[in-house]
C-alpha atoms as a PDB file:
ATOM      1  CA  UNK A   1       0.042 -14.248  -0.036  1.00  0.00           C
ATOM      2  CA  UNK A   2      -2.046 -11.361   0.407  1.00  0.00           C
ATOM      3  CA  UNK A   3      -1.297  -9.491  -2.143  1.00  0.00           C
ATOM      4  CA  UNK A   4      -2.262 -12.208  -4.763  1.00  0.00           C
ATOM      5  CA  UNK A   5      -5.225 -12.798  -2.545  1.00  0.00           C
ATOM      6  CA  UNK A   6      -6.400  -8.763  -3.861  1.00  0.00           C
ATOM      7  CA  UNK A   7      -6.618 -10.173  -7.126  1.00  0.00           C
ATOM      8  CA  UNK A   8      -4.002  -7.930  -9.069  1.00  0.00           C
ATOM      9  CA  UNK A   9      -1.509 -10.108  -9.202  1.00  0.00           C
ATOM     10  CA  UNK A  10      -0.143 -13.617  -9.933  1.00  0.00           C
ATOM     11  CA  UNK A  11       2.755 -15.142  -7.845  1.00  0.00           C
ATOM     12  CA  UNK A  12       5.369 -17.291  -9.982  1.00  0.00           C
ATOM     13  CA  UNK A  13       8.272 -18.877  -7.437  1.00  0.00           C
ATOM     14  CA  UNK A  14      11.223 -19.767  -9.047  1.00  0.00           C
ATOM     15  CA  UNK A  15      13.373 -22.950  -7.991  1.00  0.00           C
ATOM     16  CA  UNK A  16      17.208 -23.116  -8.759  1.00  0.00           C
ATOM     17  CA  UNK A  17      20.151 -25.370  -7.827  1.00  0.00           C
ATOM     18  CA  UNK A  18      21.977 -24.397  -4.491  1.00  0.00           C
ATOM     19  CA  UNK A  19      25.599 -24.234  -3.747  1.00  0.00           C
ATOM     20  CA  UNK A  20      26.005 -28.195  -2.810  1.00  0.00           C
ATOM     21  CA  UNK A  21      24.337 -28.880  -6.103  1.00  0.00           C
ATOM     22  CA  UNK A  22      26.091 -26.405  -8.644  1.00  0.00           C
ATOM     23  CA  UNK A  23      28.262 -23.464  -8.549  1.00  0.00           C
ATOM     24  CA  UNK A  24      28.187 -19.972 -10.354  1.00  0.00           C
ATOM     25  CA  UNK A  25      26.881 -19.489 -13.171  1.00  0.00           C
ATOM     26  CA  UNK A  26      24.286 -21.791 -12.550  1.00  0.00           C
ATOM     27  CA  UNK A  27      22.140 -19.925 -10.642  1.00  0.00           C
ATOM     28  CA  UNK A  28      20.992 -17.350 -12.441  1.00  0.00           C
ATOM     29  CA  UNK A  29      20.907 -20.080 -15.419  1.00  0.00           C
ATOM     30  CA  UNK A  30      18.219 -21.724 -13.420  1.00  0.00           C
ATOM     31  CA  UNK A  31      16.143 -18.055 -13.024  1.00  0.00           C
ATOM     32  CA  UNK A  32      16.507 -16.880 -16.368  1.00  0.00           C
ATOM     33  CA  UNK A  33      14.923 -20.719 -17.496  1.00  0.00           C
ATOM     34  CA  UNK A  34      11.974 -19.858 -14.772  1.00  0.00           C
ATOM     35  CA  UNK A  35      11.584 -16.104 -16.091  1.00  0.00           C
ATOM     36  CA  UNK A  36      11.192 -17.207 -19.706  1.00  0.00           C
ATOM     37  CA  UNK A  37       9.037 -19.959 -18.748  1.00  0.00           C
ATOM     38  CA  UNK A  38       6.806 -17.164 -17.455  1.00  0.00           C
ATOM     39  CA  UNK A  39       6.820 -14.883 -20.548  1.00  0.00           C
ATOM     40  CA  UNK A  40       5.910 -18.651 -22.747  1.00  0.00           C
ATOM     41  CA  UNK A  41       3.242 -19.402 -21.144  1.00  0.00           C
ATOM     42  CA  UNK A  42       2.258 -16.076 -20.731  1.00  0.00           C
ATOM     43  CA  UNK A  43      -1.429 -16.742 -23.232  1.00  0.00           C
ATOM     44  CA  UNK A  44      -1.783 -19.967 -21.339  1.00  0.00           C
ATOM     45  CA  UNK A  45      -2.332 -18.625 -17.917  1.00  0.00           C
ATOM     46  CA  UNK A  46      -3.526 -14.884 -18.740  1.00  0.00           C
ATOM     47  CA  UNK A  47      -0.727 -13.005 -17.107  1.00  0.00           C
ATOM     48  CA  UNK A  48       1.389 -10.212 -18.948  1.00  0.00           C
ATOM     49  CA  UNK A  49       4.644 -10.780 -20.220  1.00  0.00           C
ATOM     50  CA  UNK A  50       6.003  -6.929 -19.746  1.00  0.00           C
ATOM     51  CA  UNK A  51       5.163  -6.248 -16.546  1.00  0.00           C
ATOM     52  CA  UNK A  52       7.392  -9.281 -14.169  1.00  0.00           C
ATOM     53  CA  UNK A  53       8.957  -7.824 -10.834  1.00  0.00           C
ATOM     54  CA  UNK A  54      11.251 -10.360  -9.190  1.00  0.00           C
ATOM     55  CA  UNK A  55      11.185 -10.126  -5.675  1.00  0.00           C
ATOM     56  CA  UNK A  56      13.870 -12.113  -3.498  1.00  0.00           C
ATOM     57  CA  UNK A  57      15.294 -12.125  -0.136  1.00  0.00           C
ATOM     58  CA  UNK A  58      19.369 -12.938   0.479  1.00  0.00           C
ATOM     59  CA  UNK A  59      20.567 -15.290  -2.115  1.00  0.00           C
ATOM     60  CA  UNK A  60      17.214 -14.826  -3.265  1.00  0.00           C
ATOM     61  CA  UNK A  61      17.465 -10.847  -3.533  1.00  0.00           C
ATOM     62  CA  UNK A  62      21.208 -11.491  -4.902  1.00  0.00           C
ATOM     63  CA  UNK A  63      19.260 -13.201  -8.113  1.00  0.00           C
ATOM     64  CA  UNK A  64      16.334 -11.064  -8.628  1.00  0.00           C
ATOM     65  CA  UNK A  65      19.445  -8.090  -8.307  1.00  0.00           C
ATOM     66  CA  UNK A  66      21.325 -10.279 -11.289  1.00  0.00           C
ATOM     67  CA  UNK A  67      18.375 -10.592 -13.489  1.00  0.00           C
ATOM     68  CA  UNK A  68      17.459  -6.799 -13.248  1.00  0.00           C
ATOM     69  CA  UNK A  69      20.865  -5.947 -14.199  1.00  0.00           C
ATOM     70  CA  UNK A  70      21.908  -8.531 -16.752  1.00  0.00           C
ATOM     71  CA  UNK A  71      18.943  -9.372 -19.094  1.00  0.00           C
ATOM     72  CA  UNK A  72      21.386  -7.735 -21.684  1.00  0.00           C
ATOM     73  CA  UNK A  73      24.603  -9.686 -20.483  1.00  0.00           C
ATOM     74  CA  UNK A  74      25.364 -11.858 -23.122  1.00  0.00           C
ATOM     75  CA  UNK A  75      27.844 -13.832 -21.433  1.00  0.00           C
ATOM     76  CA  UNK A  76      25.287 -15.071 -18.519  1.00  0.00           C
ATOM     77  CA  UNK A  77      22.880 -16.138 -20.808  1.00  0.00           C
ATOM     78  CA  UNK A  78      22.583 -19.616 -20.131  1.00  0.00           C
ATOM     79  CA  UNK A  79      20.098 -20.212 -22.717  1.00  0.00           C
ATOM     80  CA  UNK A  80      18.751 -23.028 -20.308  1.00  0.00           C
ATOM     81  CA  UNK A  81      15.538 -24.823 -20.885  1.00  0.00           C
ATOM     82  CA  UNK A  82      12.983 -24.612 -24.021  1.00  0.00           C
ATOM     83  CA  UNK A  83      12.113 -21.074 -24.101  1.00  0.00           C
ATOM     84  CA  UNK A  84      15.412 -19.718 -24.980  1.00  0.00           C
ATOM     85  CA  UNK A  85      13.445 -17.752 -27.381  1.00  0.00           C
ATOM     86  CA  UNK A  86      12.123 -15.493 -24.657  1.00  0.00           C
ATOM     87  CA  UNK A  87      13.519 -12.132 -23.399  1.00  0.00           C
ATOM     88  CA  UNK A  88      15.041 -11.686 -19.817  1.00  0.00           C
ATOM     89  CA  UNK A  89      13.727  -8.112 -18.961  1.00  0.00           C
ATOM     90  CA  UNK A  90      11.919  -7.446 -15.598  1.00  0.00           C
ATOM     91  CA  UNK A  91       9.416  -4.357 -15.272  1.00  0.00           C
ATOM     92  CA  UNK A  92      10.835  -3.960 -11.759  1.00  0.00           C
ATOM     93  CA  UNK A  93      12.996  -5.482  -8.669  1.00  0.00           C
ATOM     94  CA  UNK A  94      12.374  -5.438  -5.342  1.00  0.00           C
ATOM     95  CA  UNK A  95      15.747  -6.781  -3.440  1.00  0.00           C
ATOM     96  CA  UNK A  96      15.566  -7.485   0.471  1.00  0.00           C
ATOM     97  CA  UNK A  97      19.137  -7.800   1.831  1.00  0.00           C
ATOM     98  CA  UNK A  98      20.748  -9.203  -1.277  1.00  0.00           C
ATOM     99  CA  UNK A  99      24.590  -9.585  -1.530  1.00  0.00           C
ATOM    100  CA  UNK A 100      25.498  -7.082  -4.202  1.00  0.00           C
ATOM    101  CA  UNK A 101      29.238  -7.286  -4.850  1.00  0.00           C
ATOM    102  CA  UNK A 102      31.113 -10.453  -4.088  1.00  0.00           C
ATOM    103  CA  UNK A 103      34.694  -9.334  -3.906  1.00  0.00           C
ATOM    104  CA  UNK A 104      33.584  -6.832  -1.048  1.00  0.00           C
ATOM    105  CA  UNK A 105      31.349  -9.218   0.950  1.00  0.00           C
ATOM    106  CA  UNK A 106      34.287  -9.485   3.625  1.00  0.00           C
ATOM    107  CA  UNK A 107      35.682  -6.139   4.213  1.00  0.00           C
ATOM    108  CA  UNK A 108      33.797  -4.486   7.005  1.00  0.00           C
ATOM    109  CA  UNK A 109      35.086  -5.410  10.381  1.00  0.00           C
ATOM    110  CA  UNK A 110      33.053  -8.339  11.662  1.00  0.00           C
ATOM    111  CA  UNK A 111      32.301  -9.947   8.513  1.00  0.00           C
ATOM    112  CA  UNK A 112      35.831 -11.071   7.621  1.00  0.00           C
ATOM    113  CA  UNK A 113      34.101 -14.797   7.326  1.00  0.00           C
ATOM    114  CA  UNK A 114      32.845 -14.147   3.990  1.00  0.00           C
ATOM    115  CA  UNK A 115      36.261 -14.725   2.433  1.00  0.00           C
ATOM    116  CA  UNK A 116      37.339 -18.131   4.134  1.00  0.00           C
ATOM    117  CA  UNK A 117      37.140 -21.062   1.986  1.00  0.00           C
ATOM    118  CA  UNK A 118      34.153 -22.471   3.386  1.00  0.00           C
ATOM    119  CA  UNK A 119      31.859 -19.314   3.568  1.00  0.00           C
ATOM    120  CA  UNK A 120      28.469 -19.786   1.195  1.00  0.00           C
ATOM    121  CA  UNK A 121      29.974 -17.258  -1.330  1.00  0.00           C
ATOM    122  CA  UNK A 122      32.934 -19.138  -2.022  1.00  0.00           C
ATOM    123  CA  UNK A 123      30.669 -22.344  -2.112  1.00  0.00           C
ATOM    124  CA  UNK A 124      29.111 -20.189  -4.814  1.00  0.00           C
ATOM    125  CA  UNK A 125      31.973 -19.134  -6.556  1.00  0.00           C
ATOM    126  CA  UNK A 126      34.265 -22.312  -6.451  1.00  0.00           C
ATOM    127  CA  UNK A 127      36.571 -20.404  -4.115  1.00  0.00           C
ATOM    128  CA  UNK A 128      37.188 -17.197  -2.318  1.00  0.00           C
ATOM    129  CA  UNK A 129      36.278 -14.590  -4.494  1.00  0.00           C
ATOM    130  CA  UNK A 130      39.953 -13.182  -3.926  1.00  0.00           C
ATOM    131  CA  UNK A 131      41.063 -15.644  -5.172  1.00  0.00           C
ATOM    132  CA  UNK A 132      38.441 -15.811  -8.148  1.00  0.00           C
ATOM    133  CA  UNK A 133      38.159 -12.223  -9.525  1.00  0.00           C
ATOM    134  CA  UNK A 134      36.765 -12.695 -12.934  1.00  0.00           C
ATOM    135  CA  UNK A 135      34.011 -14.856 -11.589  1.00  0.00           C
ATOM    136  CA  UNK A 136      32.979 -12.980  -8.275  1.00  0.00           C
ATOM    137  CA  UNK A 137      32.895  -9.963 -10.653  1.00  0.00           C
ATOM    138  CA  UNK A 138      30.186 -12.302 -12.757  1.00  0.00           C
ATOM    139  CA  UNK A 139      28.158 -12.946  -9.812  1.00  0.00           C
ATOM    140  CA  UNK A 140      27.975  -9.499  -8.146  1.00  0.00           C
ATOM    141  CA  UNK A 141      25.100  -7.261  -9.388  1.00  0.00           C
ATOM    142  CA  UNK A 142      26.661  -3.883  -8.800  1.00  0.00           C
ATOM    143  CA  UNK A 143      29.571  -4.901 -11.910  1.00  0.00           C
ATOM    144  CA  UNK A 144      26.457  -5.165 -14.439  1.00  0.00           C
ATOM    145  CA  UNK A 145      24.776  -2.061 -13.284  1.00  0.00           C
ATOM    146  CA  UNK A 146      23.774   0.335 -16.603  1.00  0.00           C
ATOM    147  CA  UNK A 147      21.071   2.960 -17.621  1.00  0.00           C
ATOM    148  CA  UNK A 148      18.487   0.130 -19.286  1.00  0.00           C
ATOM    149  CA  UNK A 149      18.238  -1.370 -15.964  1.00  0.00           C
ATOM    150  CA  UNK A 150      15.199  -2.144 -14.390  1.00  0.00           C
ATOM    151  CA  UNK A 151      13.350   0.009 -11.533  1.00  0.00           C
ATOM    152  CA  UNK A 152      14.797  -1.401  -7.855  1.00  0.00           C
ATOM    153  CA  UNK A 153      13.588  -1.107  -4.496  1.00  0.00           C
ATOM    154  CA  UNK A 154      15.686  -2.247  -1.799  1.00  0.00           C
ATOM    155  CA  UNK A 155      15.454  -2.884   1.664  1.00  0.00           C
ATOM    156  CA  UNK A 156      17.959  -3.955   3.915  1.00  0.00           C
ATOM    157  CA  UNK A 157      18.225  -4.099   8.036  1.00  0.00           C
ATOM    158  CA  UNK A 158      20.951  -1.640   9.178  1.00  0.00           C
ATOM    159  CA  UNK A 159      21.699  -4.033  11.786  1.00  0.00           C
ATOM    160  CA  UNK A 160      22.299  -7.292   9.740  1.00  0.00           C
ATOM    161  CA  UNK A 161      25.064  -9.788  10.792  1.00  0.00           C
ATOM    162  CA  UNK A 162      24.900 -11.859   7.637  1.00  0.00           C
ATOM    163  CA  UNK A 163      24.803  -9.103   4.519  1.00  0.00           C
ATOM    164  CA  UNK A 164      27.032  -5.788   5.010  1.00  0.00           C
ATOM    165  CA  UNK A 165      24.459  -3.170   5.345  1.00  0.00           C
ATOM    166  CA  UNK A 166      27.183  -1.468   3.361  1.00  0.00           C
ATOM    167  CA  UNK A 167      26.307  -3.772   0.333  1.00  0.00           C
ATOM    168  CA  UNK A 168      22.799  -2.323  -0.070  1.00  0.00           C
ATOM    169  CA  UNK A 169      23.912   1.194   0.510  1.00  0.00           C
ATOM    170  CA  UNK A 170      26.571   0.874  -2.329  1.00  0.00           C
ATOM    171  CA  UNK A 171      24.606  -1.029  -4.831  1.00  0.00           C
ATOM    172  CA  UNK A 172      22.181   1.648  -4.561  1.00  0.00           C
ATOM    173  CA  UNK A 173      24.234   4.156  -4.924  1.00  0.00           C
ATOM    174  CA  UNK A 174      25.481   2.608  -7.921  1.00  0.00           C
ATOM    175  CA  UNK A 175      22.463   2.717  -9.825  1.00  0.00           C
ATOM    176  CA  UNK A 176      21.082   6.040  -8.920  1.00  0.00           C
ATOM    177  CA  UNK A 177      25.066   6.951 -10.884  1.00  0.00           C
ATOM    178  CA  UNK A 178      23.659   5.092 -14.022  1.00  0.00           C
ATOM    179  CA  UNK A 179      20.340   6.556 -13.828  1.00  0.00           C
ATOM    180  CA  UNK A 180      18.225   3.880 -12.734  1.00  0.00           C
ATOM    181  CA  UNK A 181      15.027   4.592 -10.652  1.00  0.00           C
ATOM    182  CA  UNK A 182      16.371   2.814  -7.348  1.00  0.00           C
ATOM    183  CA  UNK A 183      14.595   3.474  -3.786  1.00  0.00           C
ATOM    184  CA  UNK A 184      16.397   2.003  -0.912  1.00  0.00           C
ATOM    185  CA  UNK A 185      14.729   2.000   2.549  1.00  0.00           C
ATOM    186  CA  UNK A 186      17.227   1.417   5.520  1.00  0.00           C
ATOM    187  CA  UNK A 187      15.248  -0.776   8.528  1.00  0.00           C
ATOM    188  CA  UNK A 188      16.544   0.707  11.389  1.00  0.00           C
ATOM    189  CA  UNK A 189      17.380  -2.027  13.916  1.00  0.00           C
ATOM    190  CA  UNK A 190      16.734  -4.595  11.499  1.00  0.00           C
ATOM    191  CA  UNK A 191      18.415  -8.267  11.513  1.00  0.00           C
ATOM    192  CA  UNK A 192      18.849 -10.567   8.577  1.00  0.00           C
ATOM    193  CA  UNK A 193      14.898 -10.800   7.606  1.00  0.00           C
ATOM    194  CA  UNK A 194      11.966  -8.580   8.498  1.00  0.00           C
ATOM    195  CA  UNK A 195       8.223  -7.887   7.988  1.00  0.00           C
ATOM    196  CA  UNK A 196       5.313  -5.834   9.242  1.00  0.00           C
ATOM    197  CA  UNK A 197       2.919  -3.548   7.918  1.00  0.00           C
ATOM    198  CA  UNK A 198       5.228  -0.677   6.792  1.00  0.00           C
ATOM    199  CA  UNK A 199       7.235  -2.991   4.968  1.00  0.00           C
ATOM    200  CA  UNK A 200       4.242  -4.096   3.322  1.00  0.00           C
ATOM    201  CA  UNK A 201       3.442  -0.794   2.389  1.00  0.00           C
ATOM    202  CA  UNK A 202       6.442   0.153   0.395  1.00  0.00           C
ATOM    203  CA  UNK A 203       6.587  -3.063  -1.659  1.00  0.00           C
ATOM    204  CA  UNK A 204       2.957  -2.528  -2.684  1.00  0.00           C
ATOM    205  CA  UNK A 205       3.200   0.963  -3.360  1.00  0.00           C
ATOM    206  CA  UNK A 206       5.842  -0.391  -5.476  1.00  0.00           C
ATOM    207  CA  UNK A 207       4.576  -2.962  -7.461  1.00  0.00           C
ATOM    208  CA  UNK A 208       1.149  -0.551  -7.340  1.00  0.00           C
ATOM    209  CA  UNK A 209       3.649   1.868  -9.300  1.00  0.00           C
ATOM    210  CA  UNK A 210       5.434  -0.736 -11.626  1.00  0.00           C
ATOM    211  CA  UNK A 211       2.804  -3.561 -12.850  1.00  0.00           C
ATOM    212  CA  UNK A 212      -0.828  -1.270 -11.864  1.00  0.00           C
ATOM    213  CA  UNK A 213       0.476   2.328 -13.904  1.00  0.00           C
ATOM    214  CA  UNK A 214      -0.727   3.664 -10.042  1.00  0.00           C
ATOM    215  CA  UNK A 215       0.457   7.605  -9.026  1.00  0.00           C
ATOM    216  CA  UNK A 216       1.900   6.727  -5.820  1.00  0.00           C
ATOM    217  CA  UNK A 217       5.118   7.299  -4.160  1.00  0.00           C
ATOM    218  CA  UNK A 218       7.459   4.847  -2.961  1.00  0.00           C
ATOM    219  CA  UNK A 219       8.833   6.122  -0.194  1.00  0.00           C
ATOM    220  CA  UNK A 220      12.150   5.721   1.112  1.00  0.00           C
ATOM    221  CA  UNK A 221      11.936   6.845   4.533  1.00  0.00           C
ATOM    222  CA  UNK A 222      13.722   4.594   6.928  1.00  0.00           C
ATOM    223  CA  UNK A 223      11.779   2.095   8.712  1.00  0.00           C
ATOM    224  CA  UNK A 224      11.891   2.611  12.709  1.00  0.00           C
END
C-alpha cells in the first residue's frame, strides 16, 4: 500500500468469519478480538494504541461503521479472544459503501432483493431482517449512532446497484444530528467499488488529519 510505503503508517488487516461460517453477532466479535489485539501488542510492534482508523469497503465498511459506533455498546461486546482487557475506541473511520441500516436495505425501488430469504443480509442476520427486528437493529450502524462517536468519512458511488446510495446519505446524516465530525463524499457515477487519485486524496487528507495532528481539510466535494 502506498500509504504505508510513506512511512507514517502501519497497516493491520483484520480477518472475521463470513456469513456461511457464522451469523450476527459474530462479526463484529471477530473485529473487536483483531482491534484489541492491536492496542496489546501495541509496545511490541511500536505503533500507538490511540490513534487506530478502521477503514473497510461493503461488509467491510459495514464493520469498521459498527466499531466506530459501538465501542461503548455493552451488549456487542463479545469479549472474544485474550485481550478482553483492551478498549474498543477508534481515532477515526473511513467507510466506503458500507450497509448502514439493515431493516432499510430493501426499500428503494430496485433493491427489493435485499429482503428475500436468501439475500447476504439475511444470511447475516439468520433471516430477513423484517422478520428479525431486534437483531437487524443490532447489526445496523446508524441505531448505535451517539455524540462519543468516532470521526467518519464516507464515500459511496451514487450509482451503486448493490448498497442504496440512500444508506450512506442517511447514516451521515445521522451523525452530523449527534454531533459527530462525519464527511461524506458522493462519487458521481460511481458503481459498487472505486479508486483513483482523488479518492486517494481525501482518505489521506483524512487520516493526515486524524492519526498525523495535520491542518488540512477533508473535503467533501463530490467526486466527478
Amino acid at each position: 500500500m502506498p500509504l504505508v510505503r510513506q512511512g507514517d503508517y502501519v497497516a493491520v488487516s483484520i480477518g472475521y468469519r463470513l456469513t456461511d461460517e457464522a451469523s450476527w453477532p459474530s462479526q463484529i466479535h471477530d473485529c473487536q478480538a483483531g482491534l484489541r489485539w492491536v492496542k496489546a501488542n501495541a509496545e511490541k510492534y511500536n505503533w500507538d494504541p490511540e490513534k487506530i482508523v478502521v477503514w473497510g469497503s461493503s461488509a467491510g465498511g459495514h464493520l469498521v461503521a459498527m466499531l466506530g459506533v459501538s465501542a461503548d455498546v455493552k451488549e456487542l461486546d463479545g469479549k472474544l479472544g485474550p485481550h478482553a482487557d483492551q478498549d474498543l475506541t477508534v481515532a477515526g473511520v473511513v467507510d466506503f459503501f458500507g450497509p448502514a441500516n439493515m431493516l432499510t436495505m430493501g426499500e428503494p425501488v430496485g433493491f427489493e432483493r435485499h429482503d428475500s430469504p436468501d439475500s447476504p443480509e439475511s444470511k447475516l442476520l439468520g433471516g430477513p431482517a423484517k422478520e428479525n427486528v431486534d437483531v437487524a437493529k443490532s447489526a445496523s450502524p446508524q441505531m448505535h449512532v451517539s455524540k462519543e462517536d468516532a470521526p467518519f468519512l464516507i464515500l459511496h458511488g451514487t450509482e451503486d446497484a448493490t448498497v442504496p446510495f440512500q444508506q450512506s446519505v442517511n447514516f451521515h446524516e445521522a451523525l452530523q444530528k449527534a454531533g459527530v465530525d462525519s464527511t461524506f463524499v458522493h462519487v458521481k457515477g460511481g458503481g459498487h467499488g472505486f479508486g483513483g487519485q482523488e479518492i486517494n486524496e481525501r482518505v489521506e487528507a483524512f487520516l493526515a488529519k486524524t492519526l498525523l495532528g495535520e491542518d488540512v481539510e477533508v473535503s467533501d466535494k463530490p467526486i466527478e
